[in-house]
C-alpha atoms as a PDB file:
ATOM      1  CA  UNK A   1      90.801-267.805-135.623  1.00  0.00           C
ATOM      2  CA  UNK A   2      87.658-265.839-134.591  1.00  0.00           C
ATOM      3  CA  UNK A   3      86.867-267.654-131.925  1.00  0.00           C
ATOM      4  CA  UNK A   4      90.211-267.473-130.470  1.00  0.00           C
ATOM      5  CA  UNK A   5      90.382-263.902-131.108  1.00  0.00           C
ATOM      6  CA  UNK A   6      86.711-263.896-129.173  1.00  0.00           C
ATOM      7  CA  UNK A   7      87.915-266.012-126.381  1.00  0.00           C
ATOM      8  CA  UNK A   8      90.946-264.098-125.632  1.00  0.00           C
ATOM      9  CA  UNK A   9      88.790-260.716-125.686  1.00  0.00           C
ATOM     10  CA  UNK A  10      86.222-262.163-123.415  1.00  0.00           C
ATOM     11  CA  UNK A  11      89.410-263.706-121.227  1.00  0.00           C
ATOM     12  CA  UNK A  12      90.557-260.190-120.823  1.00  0.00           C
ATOM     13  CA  UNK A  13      86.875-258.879-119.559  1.00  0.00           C
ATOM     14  CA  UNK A  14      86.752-261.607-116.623  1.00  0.00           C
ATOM     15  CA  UNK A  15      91.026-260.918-115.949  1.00  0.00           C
ATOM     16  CA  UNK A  16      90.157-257.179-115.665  1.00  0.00           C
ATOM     17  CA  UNK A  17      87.229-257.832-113.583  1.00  0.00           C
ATOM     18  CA  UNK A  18      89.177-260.039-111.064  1.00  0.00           C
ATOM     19  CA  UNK A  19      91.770-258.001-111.292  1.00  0.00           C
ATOM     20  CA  UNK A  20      90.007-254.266-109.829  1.00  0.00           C
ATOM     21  CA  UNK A  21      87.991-257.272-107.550  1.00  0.00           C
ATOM     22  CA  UNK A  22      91.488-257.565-105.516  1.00  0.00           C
ATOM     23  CA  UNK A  23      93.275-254.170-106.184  1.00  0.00           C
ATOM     24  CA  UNK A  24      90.256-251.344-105.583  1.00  0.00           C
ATOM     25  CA  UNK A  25      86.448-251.185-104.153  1.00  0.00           C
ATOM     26  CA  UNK A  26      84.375-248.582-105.397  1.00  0.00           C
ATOM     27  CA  UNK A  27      82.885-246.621-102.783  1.00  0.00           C
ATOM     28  CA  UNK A  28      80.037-244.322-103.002  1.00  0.00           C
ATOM     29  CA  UNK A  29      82.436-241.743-100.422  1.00  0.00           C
ATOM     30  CA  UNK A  30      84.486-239.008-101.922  1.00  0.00           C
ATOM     31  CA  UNK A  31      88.216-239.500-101.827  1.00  0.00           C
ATOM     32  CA  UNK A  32      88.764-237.018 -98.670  1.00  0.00           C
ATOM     33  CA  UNK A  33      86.094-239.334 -96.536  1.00  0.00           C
ATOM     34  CA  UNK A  34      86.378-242.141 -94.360  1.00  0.00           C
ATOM     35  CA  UNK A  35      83.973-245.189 -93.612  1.00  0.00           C
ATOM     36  CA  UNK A  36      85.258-245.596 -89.990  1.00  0.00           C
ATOM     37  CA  UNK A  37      85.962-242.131 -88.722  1.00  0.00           C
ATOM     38  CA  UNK A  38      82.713-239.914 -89.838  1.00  0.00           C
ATOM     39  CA  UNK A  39      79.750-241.557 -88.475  1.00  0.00           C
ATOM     40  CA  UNK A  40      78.043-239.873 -85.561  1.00  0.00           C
ATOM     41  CA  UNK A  41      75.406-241.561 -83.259  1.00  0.00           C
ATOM     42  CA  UNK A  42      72.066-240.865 -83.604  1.00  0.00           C
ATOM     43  CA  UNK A  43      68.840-242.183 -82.285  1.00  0.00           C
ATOM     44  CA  UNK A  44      65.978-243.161 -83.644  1.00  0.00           C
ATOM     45  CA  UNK A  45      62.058-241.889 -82.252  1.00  0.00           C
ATOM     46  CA  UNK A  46      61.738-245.612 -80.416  1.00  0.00           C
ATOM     47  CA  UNK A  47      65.768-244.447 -79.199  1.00  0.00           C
ATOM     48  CA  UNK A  48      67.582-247.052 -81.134  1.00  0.00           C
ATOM     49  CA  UNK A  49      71.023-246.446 -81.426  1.00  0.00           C
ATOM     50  CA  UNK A  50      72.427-245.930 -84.917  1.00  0.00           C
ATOM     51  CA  UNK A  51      75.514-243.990 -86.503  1.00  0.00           C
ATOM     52  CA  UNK A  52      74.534-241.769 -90.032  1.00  0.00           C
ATOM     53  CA  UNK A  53      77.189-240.943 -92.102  1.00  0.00           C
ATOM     54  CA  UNK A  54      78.282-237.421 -91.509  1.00  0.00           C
ATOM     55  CA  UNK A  55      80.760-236.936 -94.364  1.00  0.00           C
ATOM     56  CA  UNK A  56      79.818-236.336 -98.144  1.00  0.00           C
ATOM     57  CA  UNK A  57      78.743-238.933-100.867  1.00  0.00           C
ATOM     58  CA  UNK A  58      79.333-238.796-104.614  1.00  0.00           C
ATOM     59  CA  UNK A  59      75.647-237.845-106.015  1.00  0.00           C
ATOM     60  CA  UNK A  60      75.216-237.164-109.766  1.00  0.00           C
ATOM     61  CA  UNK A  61      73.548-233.445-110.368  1.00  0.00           C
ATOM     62  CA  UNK A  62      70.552-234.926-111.930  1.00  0.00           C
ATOM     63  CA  UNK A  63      70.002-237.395-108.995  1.00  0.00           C
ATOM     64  CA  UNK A  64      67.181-235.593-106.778  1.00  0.00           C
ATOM     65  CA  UNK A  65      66.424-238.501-104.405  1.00  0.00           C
ATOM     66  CA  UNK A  66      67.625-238.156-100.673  1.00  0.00           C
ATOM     67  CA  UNK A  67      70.186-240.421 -99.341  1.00  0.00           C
ATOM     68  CA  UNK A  68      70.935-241.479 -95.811  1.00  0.00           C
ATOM     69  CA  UNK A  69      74.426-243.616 -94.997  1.00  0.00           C
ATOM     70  CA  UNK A  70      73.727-245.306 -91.754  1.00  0.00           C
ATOM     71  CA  UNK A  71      75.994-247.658 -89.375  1.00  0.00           C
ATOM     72  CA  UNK A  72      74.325-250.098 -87.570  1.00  0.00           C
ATOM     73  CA  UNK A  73      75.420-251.008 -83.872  1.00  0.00           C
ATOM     74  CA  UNK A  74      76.032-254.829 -85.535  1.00  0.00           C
ATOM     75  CA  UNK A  75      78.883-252.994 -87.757  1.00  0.00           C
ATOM     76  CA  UNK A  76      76.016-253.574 -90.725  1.00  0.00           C
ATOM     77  CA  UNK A  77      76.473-250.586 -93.190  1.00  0.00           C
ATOM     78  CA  UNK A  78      73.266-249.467 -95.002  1.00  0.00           C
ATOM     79  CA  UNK A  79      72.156-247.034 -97.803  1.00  0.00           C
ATOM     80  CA  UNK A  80      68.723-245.241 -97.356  1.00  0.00           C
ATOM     81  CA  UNK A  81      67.282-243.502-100.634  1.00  0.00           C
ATOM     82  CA  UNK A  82      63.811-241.950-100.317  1.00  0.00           C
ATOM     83  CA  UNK A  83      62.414-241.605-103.680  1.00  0.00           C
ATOM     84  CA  UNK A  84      58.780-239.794-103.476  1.00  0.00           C
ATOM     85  CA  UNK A  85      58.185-240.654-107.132  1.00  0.00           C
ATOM     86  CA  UNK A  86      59.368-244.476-107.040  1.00  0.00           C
ATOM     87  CA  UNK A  87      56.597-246.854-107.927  1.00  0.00           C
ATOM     88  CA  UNK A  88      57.691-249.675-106.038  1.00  0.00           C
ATOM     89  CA  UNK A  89      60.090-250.083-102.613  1.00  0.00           C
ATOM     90  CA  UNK A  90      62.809-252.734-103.222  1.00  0.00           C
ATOM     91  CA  UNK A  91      66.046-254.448-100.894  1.00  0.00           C
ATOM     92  CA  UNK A  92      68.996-255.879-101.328  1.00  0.00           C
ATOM     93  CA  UNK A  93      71.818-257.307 -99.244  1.00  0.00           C
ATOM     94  CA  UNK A  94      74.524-258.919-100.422  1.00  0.00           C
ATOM     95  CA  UNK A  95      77.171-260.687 -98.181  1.00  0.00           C
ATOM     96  CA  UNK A  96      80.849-260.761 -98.951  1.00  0.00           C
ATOM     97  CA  UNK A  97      81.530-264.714 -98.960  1.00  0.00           C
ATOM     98  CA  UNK A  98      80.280-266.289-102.038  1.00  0.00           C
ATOM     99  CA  UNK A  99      81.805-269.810-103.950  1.00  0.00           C
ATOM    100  CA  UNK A 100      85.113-269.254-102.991  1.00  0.00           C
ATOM    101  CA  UNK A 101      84.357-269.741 -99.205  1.00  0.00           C
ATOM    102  CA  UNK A 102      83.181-273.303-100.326  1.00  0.00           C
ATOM    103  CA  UNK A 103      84.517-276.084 -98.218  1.00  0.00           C
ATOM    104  CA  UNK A 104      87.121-278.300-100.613  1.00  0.00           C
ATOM    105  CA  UNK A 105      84.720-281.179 -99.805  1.00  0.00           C
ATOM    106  CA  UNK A 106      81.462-279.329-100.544  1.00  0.00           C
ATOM    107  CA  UNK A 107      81.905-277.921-103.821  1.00  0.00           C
ATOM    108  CA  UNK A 108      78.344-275.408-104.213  1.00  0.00           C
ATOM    109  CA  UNK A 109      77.474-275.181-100.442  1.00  0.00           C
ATOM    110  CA  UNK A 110      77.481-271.306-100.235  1.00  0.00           C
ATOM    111  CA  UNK A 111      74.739-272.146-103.009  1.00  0.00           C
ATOM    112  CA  UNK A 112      73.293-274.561-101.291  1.00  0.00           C
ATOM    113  CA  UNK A 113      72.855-272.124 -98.235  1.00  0.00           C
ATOM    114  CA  UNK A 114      71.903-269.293-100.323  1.00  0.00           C
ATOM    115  CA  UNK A 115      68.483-271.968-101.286  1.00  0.00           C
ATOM    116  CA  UNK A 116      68.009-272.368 -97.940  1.00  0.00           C
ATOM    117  CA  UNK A 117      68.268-269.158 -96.362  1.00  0.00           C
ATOM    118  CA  UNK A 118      64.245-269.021 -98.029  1.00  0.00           C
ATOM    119  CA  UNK A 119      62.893-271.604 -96.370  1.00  0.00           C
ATOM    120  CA  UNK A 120      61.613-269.713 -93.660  1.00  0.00           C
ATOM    121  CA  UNK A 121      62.894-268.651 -89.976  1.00  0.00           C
ATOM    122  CA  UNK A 122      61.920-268.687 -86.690  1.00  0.00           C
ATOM    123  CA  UNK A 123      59.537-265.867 -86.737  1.00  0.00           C
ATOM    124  CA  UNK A 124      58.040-267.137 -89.769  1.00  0.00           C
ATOM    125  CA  UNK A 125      58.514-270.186 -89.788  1.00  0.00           C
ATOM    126  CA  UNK A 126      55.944-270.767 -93.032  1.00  0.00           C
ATOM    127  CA  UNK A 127      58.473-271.966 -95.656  1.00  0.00           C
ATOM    128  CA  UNK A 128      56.472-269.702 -98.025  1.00  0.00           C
ATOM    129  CA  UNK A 129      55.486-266.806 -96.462  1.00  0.00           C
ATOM    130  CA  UNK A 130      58.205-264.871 -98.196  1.00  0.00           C
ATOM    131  CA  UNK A 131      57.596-265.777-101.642  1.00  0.00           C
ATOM    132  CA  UNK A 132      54.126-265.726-101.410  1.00  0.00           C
ATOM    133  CA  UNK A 133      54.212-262.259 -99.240  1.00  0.00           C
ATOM    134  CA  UNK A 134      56.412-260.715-102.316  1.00  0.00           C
ATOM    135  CA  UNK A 135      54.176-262.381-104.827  1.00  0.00           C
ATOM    136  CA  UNK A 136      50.833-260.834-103.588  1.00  0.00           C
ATOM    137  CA  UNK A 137      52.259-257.345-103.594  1.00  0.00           C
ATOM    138  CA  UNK A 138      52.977-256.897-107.061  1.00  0.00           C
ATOM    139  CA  UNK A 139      56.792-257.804-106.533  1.00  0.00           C
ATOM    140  CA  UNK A 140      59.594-259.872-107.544  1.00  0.00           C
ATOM    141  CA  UNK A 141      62.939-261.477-105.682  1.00  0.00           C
ATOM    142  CA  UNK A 142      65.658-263.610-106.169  1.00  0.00           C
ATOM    143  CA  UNK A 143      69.165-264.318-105.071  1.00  0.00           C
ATOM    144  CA  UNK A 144      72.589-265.243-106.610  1.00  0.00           C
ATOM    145  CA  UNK A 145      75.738-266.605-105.454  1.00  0.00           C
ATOM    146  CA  UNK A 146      78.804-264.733-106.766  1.00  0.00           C
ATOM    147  CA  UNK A 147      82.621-265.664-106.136  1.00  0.00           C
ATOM    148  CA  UNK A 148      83.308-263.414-103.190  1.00  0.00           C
ATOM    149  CA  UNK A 149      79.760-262.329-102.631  1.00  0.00           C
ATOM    150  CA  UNK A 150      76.282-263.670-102.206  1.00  0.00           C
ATOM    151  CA  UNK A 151      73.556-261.506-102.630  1.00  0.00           C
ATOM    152  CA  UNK A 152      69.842-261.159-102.122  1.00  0.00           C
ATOM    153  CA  UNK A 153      67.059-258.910-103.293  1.00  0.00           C
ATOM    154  CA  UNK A 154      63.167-258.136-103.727  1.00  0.00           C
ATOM    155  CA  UNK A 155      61.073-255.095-104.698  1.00  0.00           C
ATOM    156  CA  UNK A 156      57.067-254.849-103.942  1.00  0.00           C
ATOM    157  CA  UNK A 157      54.709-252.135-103.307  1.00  0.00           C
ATOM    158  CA  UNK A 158      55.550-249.441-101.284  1.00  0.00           C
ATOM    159  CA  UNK A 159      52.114-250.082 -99.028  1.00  0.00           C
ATOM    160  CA  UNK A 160      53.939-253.609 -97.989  1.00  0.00           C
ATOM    161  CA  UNK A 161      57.487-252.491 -97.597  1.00  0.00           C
ATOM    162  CA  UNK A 162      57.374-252.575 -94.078  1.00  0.00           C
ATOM    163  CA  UNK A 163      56.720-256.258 -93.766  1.00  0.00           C
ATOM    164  CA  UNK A 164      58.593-257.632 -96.240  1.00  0.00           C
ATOM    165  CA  UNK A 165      61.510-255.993 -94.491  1.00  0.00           C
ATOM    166  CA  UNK A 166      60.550-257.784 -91.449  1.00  0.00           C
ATOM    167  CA  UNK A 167      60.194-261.074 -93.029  1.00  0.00           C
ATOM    168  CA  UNK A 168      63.230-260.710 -94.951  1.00  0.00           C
ATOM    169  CA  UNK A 169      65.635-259.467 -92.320  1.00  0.00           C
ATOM    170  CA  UNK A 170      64.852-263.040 -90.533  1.00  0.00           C
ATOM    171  CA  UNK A 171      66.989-264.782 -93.543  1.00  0.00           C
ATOM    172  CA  UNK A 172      70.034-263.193 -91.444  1.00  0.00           C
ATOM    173  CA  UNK A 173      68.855-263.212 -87.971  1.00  0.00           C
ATOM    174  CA  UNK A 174      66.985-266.478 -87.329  1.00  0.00           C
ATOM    175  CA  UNK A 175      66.776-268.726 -90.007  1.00  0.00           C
ATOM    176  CA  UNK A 176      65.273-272.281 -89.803  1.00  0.00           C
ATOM    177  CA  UNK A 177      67.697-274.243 -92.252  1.00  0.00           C
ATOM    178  CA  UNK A 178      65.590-276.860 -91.490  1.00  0.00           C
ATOM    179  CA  UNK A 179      66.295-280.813 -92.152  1.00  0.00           C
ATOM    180  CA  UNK A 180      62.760-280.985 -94.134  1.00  0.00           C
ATOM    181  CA  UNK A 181      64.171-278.563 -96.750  1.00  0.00           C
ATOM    182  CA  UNK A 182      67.349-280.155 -97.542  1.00  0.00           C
ATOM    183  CA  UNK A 183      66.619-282.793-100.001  1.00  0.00           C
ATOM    184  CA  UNK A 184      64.361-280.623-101.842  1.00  0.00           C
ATOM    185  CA  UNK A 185      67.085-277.974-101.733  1.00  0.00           C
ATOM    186  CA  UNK A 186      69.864-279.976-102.851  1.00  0.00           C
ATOM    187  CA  UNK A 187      67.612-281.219-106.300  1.00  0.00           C
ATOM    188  CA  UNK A 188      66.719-277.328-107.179  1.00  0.00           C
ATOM    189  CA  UNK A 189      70.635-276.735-106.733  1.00  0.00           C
ATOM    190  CA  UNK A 190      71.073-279.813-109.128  1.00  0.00           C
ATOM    191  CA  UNK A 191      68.394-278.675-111.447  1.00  0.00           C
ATOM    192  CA  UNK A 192      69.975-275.530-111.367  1.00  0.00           C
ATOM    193  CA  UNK A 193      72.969-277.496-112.598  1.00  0.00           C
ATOM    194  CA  UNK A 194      72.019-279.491-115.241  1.00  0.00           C
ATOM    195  CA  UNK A 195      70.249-275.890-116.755  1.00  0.00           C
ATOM    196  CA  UNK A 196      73.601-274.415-116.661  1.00  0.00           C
ATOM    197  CA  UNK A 197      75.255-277.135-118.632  1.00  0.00           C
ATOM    198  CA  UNK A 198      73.208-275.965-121.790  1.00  0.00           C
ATOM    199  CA  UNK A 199      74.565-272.096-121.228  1.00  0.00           C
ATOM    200  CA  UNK A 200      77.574-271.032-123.174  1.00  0.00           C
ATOM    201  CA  UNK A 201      78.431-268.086-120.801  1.00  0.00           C
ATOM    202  CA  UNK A 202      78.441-270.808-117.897  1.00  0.00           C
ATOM    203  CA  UNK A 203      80.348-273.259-119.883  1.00  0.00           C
ATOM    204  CA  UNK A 204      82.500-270.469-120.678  1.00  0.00           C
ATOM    205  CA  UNK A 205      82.985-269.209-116.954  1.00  0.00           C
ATOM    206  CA  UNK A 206      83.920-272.694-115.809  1.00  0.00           C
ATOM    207  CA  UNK A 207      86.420-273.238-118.674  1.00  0.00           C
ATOM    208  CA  UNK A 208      88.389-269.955-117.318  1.00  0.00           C
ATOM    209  CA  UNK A 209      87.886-271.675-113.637  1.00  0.00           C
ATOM    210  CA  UNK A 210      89.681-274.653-114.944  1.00  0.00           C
ATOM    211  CA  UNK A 211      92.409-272.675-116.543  1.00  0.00           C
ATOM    212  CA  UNK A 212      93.110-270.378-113.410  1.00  0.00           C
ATOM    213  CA  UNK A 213      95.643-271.099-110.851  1.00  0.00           C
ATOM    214  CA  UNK A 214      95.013-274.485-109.159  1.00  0.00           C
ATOM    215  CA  UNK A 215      95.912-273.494-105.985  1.00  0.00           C
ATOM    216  CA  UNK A 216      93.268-270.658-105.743  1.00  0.00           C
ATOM    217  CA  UNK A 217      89.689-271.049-104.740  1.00  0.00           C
ATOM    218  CA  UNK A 218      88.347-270.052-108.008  1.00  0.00           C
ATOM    219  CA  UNK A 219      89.412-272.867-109.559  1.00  0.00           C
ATOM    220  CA  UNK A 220      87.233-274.855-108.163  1.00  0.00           C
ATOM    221  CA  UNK A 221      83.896-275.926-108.862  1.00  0.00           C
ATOM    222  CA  UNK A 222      80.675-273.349-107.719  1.00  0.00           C
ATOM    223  CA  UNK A 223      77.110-273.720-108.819  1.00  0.00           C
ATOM    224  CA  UNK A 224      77.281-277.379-107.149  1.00  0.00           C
ATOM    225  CA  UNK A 225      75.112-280.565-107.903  1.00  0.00           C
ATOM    226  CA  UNK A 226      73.652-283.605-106.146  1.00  0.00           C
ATOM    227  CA  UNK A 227      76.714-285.282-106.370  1.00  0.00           C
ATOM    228  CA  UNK A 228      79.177-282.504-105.033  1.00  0.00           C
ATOM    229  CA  UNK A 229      76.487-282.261-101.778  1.00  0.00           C
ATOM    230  CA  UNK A 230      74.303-285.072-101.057  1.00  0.00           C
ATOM    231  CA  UNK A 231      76.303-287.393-102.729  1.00  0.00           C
ATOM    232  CA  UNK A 232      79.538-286.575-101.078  1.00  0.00           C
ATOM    233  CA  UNK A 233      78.318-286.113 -97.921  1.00  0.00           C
ATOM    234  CA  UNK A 234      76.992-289.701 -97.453  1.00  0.00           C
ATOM    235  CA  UNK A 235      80.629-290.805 -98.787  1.00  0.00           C
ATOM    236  CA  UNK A 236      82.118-288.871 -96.475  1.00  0.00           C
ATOM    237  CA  UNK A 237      79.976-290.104 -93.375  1.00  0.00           C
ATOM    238  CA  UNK A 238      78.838-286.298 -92.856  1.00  0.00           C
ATOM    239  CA  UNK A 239      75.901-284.919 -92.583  1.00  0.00           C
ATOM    240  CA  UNK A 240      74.801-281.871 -94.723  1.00  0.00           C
ATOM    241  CA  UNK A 241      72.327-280.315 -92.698  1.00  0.00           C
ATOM    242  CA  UNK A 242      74.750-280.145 -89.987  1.00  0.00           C
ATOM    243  CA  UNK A 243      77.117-278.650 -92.632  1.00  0.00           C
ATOM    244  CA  UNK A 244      75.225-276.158 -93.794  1.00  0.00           C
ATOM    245  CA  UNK A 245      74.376-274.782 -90.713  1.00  0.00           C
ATOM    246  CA  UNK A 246      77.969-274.577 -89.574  1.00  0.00           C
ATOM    247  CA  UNK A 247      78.616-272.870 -93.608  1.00  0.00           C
ATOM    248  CA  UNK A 248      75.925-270.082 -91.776  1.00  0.00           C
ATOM    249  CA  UNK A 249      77.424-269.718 -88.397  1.00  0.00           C
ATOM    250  CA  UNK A 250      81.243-269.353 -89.703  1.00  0.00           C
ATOM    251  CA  UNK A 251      80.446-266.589 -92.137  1.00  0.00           C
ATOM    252  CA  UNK A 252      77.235-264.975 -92.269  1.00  0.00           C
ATOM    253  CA  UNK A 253      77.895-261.996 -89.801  1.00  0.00           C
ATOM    254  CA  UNK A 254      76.916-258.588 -90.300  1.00  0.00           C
ATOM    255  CA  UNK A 255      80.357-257.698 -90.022  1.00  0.00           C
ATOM    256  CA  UNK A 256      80.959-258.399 -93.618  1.00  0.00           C
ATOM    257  CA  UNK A 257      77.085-257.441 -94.898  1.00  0.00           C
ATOM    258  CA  UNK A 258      75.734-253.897 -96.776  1.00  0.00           C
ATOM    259  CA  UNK A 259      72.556-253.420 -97.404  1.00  0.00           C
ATOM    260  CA  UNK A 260      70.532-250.823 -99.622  1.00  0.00           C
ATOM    261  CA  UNK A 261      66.858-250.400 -99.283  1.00  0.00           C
ATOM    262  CA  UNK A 262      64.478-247.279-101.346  1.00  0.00           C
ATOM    263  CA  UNK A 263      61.360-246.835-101.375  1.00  0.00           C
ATOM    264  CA  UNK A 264      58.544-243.714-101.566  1.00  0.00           C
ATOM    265  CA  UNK A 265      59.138-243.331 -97.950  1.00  0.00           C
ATOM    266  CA  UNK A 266      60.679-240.654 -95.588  1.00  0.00           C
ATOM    267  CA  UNK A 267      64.114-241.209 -95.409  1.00  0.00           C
ATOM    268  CA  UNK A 268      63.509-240.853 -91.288  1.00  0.00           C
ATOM    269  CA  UNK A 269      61.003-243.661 -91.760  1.00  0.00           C
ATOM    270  CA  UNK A 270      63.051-245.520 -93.625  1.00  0.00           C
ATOM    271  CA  UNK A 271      66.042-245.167 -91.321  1.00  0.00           C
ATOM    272  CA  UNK A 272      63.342-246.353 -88.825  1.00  0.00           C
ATOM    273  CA  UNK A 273      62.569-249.482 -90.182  1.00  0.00           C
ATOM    274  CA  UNK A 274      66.143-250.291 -90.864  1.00  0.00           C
ATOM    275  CA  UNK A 275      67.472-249.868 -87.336  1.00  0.00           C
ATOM    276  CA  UNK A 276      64.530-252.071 -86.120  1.00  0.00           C
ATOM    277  CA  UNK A 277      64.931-254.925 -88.362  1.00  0.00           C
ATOM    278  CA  UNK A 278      68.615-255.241 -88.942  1.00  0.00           C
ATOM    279  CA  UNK A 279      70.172-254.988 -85.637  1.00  0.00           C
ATOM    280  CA  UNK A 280      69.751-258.073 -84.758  1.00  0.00           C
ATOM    281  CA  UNK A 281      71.783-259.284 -87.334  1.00  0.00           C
ATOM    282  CA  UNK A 282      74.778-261.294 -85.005  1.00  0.00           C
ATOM    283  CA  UNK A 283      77.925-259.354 -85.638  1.00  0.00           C
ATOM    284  CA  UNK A 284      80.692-262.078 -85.310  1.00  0.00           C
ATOM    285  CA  UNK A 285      83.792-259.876 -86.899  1.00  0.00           C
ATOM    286  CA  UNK A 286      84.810-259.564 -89.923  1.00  0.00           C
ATOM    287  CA  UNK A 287      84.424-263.547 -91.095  1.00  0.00           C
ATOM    288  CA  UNK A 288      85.789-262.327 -94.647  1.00  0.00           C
ATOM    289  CA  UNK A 289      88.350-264.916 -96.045  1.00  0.00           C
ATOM    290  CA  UNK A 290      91.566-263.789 -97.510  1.00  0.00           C
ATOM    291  CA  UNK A 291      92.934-265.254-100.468  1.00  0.00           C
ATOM    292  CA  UNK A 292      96.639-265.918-101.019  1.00  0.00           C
ATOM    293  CA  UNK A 293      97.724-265.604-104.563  1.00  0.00           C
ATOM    294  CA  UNK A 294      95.856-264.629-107.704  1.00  0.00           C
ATOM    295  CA  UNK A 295      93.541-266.999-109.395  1.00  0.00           C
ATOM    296  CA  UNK A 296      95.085-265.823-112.853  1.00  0.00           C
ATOM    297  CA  UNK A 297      98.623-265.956-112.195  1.00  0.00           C
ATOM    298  CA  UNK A 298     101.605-266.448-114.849  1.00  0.00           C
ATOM    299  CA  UNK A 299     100.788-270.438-115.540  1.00  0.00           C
ATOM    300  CA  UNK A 300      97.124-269.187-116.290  1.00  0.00           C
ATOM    301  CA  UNK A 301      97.387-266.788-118.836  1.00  0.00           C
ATOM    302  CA  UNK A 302      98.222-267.716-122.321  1.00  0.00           C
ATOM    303  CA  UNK A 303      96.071-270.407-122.576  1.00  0.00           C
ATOM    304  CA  UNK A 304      93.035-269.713-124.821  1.00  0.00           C
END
């Protein structure tokens, strides 16, 4: 009886979640402001075109740090926040398609991409140089792969903000994805995997997948595996590298990206390096997928 009574609590945390996920988005804007009709174009000192946020954000009284809401020309929205007394800069961007963009066949692949979105780009093409860029500046990263969202982040020392900016903007603008990387990226998504299987939230989460509405994306399977990827692949006479990249070009636009980046720096400097980096993020339009139905509707409820 008390773990049904637990179930059913924790049941109601992820229905409530999903729930605000499809009726509201918070929004850092005050009620009477708009994202679309109070940006104004500025320029930056190398004249770079970019559009700042002219309306008025919701800022608690005890926060003293500066913030800057800036439009890119790519339609990529980003938050500035200059910080004089912050120890270390930090990044993240998180793009709205996560598992449930996966294709039925390819259970995991928006995983799978988020792997190899690391592996290095065309300007730095070093399938390290990230890792081992954020590692010798006293700083940390990782990603994750949400439902709707993937999302990516780092923080380092403000001296090497600049270039790890630059190094990670390429994940969006030029990556490699190359066919040396995929084997080795498919068995850390598998190890991944089998880690999981030991986890009661993640045994948990995938028992409420099972239980939700069949017809919905979030029924289905996420993290992925070597079975739901290589595996299935080579069944289906495909090839996943080819896959992959197609998973990239369909959905990773800037369109549907936000970033936020802080640091010690001037907000004008950090504006700066924004603009420079991030507009060449391909804008492709909004490559958001829309969802019919509810993943908890009447058949799934009532059933833990």
């Amino acid at each position: 009886m008390q773990h049904s009574l637990f179930f059913k609590a924790l049941f109601a945390i992820v229905a409530l979640g999903l729930y605000n996920f499809y009726s509201s988005k918070w929004s850092p804007l005050s009620h009477s402001s708009s994202w679309t009709t109070e940006f104004v174009e500025r320029q930056t000192t190398s004249n770079l075109t970019y559009y700042v946020f002219d309306g008025s954000l919701e800022q608690s009284v005890g926060d003293t740090r500066q913030h800057q809401l800036i439009k890119l020309p790519n339609n990529l929205v980003v938050l500035c926040t200059s910080d004089p007394d912050s120890a270390k800069a930090a990044a993240s961007l998180s793009v709205n398609v996560g598992s449930m963009a996966n294709p039925k066949e390819f259970p995991g692949m928006a995983h799978f991409l988020e792997h190899m979105l690391f592996m290095g780009s065309v300007k730095y093409p070093t399938e390290n140089e990230y890792t081992e860029y954020i590692a010798n500046n006293l700083g940390i990263y990782n990603a994750y792969t949400g439902t709707s969202e993937t999302t990516f982040y780092f923080s380092v020392a403000n001296p090497a903000f600049e270039g790890a900016l630059d190094i990670f903007s390429r994940f969006f603008i030029d990556p490699l994805l190359s066919v040396d990387s995929v084997d080795r990226e498919v068995n850390a998504v598998d190890s991944e995997y089998k880690g999981n299987l030991q986890s009661d939230n993640k045994r948990f989460y995938q028992l409420i997948r099972s239980l939700s509405n069949p017809t919905h994306p979030y029924n289905h399977f996420s993290t992925g595996n070597l079975d739901t990827l290589q595996v299935a692949a080579h069944t289906l006479g495909k090839n996943l590298h080819e896959e992959v990249k197609m998973f990239y070009q369909q959905y990773y636009s800037a369109d549907i990206m936000k970033l936020t980046i802080a640091g010690n720096h001037s907000i004008e400097q950090l504006v700066e390096w924004t603009v420079e980096k991030f507009s060449k993020v391909e804008s492709k339009g909004n490559t958001k997928l829309k969802y019919v139905g509810h993943p908890l509707d009447h058949h799934a409820l009532g059933k833990l």
